[in-house]
Protein backbone atom coordinates (compact mmCIF):
# COMPACT_ATOMS: atom_id res chain seq x y z
CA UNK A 1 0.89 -20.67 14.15
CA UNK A 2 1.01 -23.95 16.49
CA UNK A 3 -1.89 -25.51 17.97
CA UNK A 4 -0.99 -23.65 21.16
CA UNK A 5 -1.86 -20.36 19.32
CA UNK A 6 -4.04 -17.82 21.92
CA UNK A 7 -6.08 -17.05 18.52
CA UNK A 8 -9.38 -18.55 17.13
CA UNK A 9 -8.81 -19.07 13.41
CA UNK A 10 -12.57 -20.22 13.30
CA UNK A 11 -15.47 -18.92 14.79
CA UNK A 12 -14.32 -16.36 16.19
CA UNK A 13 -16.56 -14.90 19.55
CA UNK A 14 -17.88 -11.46 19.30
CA UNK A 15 -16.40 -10.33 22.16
CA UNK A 16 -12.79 -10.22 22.31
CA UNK A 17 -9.87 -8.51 24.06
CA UNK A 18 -6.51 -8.26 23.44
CA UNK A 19 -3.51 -6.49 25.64
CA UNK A 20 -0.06 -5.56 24.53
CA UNK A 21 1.33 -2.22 23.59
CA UNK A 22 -0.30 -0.04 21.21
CA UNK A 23 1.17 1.45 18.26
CA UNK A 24 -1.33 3.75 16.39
CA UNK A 25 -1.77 6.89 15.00
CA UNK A 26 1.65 8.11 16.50
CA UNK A 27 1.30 7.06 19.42
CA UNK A 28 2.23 4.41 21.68
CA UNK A 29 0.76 2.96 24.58
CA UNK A 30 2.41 0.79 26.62
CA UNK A 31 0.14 -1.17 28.68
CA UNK A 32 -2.91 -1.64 26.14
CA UNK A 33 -6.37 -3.07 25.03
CA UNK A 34 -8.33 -3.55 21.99
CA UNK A 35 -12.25 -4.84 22.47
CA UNK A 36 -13.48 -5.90 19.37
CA UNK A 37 -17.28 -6.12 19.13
CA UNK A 38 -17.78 -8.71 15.94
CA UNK A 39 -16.12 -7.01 13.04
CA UNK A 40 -15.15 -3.44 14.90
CA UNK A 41 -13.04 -1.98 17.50
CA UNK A 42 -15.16 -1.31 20.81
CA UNK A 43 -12.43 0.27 22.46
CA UNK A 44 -8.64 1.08 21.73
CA UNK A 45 -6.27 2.54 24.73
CA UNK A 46 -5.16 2.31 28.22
CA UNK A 47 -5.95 -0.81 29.82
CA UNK A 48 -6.91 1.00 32.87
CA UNK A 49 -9.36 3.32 30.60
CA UNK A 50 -11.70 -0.17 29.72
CA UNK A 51 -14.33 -0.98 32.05
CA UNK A 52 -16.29 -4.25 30.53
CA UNK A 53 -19.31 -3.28 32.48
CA UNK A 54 -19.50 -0.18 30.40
CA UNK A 55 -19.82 -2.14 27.04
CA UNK A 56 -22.55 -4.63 25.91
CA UNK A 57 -21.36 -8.52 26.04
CA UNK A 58 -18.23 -7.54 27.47
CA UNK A 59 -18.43 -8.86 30.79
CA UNK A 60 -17.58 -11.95 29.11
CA UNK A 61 -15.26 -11.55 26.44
CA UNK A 62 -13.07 -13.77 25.63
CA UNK A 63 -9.19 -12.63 26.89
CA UNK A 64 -6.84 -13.99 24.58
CA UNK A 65 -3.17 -14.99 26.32
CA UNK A 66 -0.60 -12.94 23.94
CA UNK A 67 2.90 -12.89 24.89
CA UNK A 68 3.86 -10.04 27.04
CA UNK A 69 5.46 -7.33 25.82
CA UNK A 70 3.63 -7.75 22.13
CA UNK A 71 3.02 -5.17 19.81
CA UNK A 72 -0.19 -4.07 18.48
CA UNK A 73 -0.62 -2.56 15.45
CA UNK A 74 -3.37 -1.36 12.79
CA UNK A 75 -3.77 -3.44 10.22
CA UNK A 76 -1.50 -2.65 7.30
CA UNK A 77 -2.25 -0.86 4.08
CA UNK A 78 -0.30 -1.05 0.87
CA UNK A 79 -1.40 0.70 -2.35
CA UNK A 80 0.98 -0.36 -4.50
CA UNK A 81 1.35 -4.56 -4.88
CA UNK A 82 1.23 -6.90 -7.41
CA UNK A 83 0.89 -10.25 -6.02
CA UNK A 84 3.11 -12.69 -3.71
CA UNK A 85 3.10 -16.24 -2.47
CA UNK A 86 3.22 -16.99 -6.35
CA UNK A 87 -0.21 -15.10 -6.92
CA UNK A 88 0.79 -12.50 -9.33
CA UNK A 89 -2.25 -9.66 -10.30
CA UNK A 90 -0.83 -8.17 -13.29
CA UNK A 91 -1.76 -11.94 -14.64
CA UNK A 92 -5.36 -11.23 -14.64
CA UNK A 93 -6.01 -14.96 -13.31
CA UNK A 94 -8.85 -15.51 -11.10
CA UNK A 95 -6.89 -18.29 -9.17
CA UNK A 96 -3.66 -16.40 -8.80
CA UNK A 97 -5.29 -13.14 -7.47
CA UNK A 98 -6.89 -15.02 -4.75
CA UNK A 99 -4.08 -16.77 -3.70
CA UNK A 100 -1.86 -13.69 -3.43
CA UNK A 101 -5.24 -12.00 -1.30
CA UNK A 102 -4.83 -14.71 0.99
CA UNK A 103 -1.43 -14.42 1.56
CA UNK A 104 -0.97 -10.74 1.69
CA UNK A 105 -3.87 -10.77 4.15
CA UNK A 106 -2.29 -13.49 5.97
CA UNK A 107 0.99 -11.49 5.95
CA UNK A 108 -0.50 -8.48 7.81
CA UNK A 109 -1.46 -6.27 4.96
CA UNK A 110 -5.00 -6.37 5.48
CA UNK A 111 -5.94 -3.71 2.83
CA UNK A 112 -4.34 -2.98 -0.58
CA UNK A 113 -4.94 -2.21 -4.13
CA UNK A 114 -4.51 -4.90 -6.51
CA UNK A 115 -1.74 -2.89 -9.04
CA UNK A 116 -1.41 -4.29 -12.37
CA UNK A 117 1.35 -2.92 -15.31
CA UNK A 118 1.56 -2.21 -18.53
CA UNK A 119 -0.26 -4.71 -20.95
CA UNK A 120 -2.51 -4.90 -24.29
CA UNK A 121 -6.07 -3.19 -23.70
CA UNK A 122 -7.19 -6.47 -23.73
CA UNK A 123 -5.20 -7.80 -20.85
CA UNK A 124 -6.07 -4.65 -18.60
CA UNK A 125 -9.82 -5.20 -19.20
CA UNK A 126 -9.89 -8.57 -18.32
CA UNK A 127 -7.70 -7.39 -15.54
CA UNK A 128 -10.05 -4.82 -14.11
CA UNK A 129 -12.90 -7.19 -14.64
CA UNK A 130 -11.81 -9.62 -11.92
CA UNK A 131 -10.56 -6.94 -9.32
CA UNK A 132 -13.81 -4.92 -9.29
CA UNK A 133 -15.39 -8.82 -8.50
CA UNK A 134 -13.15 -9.13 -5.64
CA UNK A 135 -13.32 -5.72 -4.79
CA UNK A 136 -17.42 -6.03 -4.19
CA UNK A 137 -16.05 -9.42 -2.26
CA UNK A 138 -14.00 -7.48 -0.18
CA UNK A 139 -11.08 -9.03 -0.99
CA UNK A 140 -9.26 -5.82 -2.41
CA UNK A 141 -9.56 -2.80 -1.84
CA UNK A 142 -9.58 -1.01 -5.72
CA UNK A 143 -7.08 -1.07 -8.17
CA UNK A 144 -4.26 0.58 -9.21
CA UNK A 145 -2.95 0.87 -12.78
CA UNK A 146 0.53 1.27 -13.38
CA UNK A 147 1.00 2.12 -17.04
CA UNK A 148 0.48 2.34 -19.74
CA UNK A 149 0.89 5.84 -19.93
CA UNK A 150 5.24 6.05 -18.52
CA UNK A 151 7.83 6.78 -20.07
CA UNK A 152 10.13 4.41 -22.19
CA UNK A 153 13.24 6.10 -21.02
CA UNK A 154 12.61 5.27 -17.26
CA UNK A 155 10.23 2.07 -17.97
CA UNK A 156 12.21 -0.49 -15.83
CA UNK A 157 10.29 -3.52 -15.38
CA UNK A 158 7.24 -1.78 -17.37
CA UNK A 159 7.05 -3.96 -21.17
CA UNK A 160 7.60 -1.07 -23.50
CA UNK A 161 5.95 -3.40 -25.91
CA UNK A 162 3.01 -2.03 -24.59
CA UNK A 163 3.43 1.31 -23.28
CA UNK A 164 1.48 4.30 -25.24
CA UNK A 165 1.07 7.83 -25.00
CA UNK A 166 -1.69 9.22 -23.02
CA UNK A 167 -5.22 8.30 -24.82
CA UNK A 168 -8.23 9.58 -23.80
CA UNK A 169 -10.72 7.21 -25.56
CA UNK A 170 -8.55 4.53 -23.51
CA UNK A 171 -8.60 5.98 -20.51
CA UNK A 172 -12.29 6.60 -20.31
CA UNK A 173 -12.88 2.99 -21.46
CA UNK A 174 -10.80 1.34 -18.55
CA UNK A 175 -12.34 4.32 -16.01
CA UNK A 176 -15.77 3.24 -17.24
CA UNK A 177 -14.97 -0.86 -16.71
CA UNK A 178 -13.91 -0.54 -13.42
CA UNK A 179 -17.14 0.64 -12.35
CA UNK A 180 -15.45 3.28 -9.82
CA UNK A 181 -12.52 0.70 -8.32
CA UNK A 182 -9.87 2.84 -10.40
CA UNK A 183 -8.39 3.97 -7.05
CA UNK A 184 -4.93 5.36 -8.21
CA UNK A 185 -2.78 5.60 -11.69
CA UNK A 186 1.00 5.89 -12.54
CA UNK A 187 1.16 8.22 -15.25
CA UNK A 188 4.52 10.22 -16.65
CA UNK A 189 3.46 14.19 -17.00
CA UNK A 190 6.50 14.70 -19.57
CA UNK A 191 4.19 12.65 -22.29
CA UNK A 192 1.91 14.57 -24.96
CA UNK A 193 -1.32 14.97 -23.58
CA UNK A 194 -0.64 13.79 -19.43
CA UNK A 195 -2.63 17.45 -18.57
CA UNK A 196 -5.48 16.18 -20.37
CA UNK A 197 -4.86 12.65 -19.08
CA UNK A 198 -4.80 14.23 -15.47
CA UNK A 199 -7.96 16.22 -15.66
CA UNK A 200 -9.74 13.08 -16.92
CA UNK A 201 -8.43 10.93 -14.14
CA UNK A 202 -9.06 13.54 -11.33
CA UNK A 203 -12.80 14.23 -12.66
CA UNK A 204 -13.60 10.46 -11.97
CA UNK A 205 -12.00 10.32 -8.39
CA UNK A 206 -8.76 8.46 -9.63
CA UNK A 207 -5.31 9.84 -7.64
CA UNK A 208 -3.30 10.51 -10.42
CA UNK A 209 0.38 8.95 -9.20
CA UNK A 210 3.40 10.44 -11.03
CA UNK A 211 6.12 7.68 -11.78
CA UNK A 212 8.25 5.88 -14.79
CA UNK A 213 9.24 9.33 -15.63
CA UNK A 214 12.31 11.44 -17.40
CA UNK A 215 10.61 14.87 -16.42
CA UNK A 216 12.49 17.82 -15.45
CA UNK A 217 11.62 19.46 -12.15
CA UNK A 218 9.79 22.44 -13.65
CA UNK A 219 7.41 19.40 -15.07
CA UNK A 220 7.20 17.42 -12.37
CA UNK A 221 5.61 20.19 -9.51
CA UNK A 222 3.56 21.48 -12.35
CA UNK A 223 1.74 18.28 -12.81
CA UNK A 224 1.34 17.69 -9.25
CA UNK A 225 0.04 21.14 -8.31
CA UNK A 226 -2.54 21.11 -11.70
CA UNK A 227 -3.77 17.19 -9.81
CA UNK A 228 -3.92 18.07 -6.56
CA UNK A 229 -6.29 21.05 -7.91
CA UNK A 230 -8.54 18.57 -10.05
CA UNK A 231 -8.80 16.30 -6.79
CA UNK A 232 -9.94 19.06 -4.36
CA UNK A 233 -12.36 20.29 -7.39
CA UNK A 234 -13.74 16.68 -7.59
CA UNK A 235 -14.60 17.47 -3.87
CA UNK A 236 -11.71 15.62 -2.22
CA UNK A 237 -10.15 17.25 0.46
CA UNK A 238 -7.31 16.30 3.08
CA UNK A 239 -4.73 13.69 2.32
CA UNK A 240 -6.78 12.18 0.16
CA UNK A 241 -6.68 15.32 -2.06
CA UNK A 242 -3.03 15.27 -2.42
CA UNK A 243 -1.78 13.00 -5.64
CA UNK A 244 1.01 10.46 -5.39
CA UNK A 245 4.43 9.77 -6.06
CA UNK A 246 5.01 6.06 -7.28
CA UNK A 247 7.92 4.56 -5.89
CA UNK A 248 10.00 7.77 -5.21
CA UNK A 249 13.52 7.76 -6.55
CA UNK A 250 12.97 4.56 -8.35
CA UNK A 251 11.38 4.27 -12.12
CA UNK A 252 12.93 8.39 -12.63
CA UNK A 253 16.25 10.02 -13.27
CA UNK A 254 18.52 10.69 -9.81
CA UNK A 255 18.63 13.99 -8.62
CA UNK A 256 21.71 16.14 -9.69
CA UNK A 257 22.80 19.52 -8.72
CA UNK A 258 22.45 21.11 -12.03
CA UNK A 259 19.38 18.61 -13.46
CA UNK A 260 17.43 18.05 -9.91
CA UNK A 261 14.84 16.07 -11.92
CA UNK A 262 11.24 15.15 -10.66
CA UNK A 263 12.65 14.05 -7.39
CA UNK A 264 13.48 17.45 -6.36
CA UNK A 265 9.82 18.54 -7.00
CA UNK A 266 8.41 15.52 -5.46
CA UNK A 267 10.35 16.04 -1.97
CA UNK A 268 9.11 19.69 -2.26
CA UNK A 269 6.12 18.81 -2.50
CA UNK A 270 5.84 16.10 0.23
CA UNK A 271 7.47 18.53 2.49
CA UNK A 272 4.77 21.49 2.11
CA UNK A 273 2.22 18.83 2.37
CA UNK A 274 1.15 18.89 -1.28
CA UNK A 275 1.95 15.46 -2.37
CA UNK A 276 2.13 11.82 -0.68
CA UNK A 277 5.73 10.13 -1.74
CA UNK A 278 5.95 5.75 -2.00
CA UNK A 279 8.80 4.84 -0.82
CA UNK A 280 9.87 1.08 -1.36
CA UNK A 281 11.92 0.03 2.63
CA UNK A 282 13.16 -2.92 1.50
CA UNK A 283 16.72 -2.28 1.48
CA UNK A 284 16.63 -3.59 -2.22
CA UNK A 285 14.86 -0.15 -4.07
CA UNK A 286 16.33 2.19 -1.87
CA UNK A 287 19.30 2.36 0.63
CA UNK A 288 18.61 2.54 4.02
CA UNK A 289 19.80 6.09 4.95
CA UNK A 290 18.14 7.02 1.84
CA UNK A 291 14.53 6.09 3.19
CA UNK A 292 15.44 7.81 6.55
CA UNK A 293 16.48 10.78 4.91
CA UNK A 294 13.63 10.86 3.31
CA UNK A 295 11.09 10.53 6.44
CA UNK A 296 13.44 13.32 8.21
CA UNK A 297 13.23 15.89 5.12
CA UNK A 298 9.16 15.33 4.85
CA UNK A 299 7.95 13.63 7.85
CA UNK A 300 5.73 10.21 8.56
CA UNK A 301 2.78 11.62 7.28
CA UNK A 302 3.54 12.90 3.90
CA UNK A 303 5.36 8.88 3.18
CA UNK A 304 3.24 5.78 2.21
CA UNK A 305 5.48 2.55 2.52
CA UNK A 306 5.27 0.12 -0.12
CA UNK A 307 6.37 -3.36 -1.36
CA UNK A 308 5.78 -3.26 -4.91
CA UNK A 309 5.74 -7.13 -4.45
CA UNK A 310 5.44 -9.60 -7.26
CA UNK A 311 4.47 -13.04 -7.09
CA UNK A 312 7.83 -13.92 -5.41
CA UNK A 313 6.89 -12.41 -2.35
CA UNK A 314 6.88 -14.65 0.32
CA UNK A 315 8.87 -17.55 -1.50
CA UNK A 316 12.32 -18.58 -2.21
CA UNK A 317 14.55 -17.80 -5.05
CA UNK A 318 13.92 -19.06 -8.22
CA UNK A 319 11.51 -18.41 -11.58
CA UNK A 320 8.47 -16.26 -11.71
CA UNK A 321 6.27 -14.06 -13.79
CA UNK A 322 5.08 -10.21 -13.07
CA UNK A 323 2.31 -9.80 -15.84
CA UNK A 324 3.57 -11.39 -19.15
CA UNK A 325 7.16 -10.84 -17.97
CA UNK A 326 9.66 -13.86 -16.95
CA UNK A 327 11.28 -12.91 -13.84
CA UNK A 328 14.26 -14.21 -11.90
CA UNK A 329 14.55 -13.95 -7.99
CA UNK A 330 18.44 -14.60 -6.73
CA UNK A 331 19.08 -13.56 -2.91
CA UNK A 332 15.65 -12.02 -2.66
CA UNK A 333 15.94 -9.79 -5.78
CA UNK A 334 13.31 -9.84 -8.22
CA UNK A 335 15.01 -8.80 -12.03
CA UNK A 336 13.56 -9.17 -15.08
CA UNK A 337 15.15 -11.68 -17.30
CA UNK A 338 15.24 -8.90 -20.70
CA UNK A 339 17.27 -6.61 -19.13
CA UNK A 340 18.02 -7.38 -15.75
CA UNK A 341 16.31 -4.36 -14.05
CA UNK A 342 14.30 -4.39 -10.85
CA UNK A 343 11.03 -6.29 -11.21
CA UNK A 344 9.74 -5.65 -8.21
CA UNK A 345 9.79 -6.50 -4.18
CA UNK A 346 9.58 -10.09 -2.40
CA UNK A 347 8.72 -8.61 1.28
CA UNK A 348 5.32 -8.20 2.76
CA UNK A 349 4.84 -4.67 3.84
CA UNK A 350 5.25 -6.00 7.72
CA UNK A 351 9.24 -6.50 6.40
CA UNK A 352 9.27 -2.92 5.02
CA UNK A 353 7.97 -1.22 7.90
CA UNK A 354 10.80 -3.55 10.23
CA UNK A 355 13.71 -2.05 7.81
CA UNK A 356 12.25 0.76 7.64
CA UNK A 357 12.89 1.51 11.62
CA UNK A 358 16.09 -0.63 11.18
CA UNK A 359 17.30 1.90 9.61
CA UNK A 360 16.44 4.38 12.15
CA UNK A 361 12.88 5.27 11.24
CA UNK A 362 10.72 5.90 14.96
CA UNK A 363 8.64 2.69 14.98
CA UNK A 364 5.07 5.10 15.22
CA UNK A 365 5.93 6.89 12.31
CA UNK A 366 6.85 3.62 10.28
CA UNK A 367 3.66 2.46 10.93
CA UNK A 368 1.67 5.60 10.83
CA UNK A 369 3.20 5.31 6.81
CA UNK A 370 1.71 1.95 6.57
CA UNK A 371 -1.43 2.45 7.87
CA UNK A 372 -2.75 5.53 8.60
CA UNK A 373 -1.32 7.31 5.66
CA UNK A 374 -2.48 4.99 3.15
CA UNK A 375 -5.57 4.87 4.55
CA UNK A 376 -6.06 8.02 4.16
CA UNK A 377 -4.80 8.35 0.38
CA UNK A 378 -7.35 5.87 -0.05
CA UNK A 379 -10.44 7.73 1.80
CA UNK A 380 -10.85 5.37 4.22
CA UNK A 381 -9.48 6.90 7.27
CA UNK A 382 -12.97 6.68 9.26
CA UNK A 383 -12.88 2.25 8.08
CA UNK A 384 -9.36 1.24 8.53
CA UNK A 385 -5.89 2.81 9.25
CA UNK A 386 -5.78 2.95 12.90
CA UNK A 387 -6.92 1.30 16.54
CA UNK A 388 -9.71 3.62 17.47
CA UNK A 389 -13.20 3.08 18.26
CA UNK A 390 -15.51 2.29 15.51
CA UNK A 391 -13.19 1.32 12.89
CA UNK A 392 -12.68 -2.27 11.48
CA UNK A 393 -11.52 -4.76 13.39
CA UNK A 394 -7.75 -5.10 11.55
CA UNK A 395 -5.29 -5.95 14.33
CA UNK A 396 -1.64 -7.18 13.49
CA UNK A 397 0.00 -8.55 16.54
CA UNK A 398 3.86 -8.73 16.66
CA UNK A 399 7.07 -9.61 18.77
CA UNK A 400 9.14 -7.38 20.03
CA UNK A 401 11.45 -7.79 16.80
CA UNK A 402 8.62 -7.19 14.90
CA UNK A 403 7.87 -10.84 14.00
CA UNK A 404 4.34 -11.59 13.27
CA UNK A 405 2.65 -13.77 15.47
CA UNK A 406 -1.37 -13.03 14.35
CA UNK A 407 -3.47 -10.97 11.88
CA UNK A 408 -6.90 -10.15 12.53
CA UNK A 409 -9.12 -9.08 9.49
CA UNK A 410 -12.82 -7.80 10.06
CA UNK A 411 -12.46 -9.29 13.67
CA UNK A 412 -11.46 -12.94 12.16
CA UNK A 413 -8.20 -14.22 13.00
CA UNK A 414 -6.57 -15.25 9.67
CA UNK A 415 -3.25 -16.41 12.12
């Protein structure tokens, strides 16, 4: 931002309005407002539906001067990142993590689960240690484990150095250090006790997220059917009672007429409203038509958009670690340096959800993926996910190219 920027960075007033056109929940509305009262949204829709006389202190709010025709949206949600801006969280470093906070907060994605990989027992401790700090600081908003339980055959960037088959003595030792900030888990169901694994995870509240897996389809809807069941008998219910699908397409074996694979299962799924599927929009993981496919076969509200950035996001080409692997970025594509496979994403989740409707994606239901959906996975529909009334005060302000121009966080502008 320049110093001519319409938004307080500092001090911030309590009473603020903002105008441009709504996108929330599905919906658009043109000619809109958002009052935020201190930290939460006072009112969210028509301008001509906000009288200021009608809510305390607003007689006086401060108008801020946005472009016209700017876009409004909820601030974004991403359950599945691993750093950017050279902050990697798979590292486990107390320095790194926050720097990769700031900048994903910066970058619009005002709520997300710090994801580590696959990594000694030691390293995930220590690991979980620091997130459930900055979880209690706000920072983050839980944690999400990918690994160790995935498959070698589909590992990709995963170390197989350190990947294990299910173990329950494991699992109940990193459930019990994370002090209830185990949000989600990529686990592969083909593996020697994953049922097991699953009931353990779903009795303590953690989404079980299929991924890194050579299943066959029979498998694949099996496992997801016996977790959605363990989440609605841990008293879940809705979306956030429906396990996940890490980074569909990616991390399993392609779909073939005769050998359909987990994927089939997982678009099943998705479509009867049964499972949530990640997709990665970055036009790296997955091909354009392939992600609107993908939204036409299951619809906006059965997809969560993800980055699955690293600590390249955010920067130029060069060297860079994810966890205790050596990375190379060339052209914006993040490869490991063993064996050259994907190593993750460099774009913020504001990128995704812009290639996501480049490649013909409605712009309500890309962003309903990237915020209400997630938010809801996560439990947190009535705190963040959309501009109503009530909920936190995460705005993300945009051209009409969907350029960011300013974030607001708990009614703070961070740009």
């Amino acid at each position: 931002m320049t110093a001519a920027s319409p938004f307080p960075t500092s001090s911030a007033p309590s009473h603020q309005i903002i105008k441009g056109t709504l996108v929330s929940d599905g919906e658009v509305v043109e000619d809109g407002l958002v009052a935020v009262d201190g930290d939460r949204i006072a009112y969210a829709g028509p301008a001509s539906g906000f009288d200021p006389e009608e809510f305390d202190g607003f007689h006086s709010a401060v108008r801020l001067g946005i472009p016209s025709g700017s876009y409004l949206f909820p601030g974004l949600v991403d359950v599945h990142c691993h750093g950017g801006n050279g902050g990697d969280f798979p590292g486990g470093e107390e320095a790194s993590a926050r720097k990769a906070a700031d900048f994903l907060h910066r970058s619009g994605t005002t709520t997300f689960l710090a994801s580590m990989v696959t990594a000694p027992r030691e390293d995930l401790l220590r690991g979980i240690e620091l997130y459930v700090k900055l979880a209690d600081e706000g920072l983050v908003a839980g944690i999400h484990l990918e690994g160790p339980f995935l498959s070698h055959a589909r590992c990709g960037a995963q170390n197989p150095d350190y990947l294990l088959e299910p173990d329950l003595e494991l699992m109940d030792e990193l459930v019990a250090a994370a002090a209830g900030k185990l949000t989600t888990m990529t686990y592969a169901p083909e593996l020697p006790g994953a049922a097991a694994l699953v009931d353990l995870m779903t009795s303590h509240g953690v989404t079980p997220s299929l991924g890194h897996t050579d299943c066959d389809d029979a498998t694949a809807a099996a496992s997801l059917a016996a977790a959605r069941e363990g989440l609605e008998s841990a008293g879940f219910d809705g979306v956030s009672s429906l396990p996940t699908v890490t980074h569909l397409f990616n991390g399993m074996p392609p779909m073939h007429h005769r050998a359909p694979g987990p994927v089939a299962a997982c678009l099943r799924m998705a479509q009867e409203g049964k499972a949530v599927v990640e997709l990665i929009g970055d036009g790296t993981h997955l091909d354009p038509s392939t992600v609107a496919t993908v939204f036409q076969l299951v619809g906006a509200g059965n997809i969560v958009l993800v980055t699955d950035s690293m600590a390249a996001a955010g920067l130029s080409d060069g060297s860079y670690m994810l966890g205790p692997s050596p990375v190379t970025v060339s052209d914006g594509v993040a490869t490991l340096d063993a064996t050259g496979s994907i190593a993750g994403g460099t774009s913020t989740l504001l990128e995704v959800v812009s290639k996501t409707v480049a490649a013909g994606v409605e712009l309500p239901d890309a962003i309903c993926s990237a915020t209400a959906v997630p938010a809801a996975v996560l439990g947190l529909s009535d705190e963040i996910g959309g501009l109503r009334r009530g909920l936190r005060a995460d705005v993300v302000v945009t051209n009409q190219d969907l350029e960011l121009t300013g974030v607001m966080r708990n009614g703070q502008w961070l740009s």
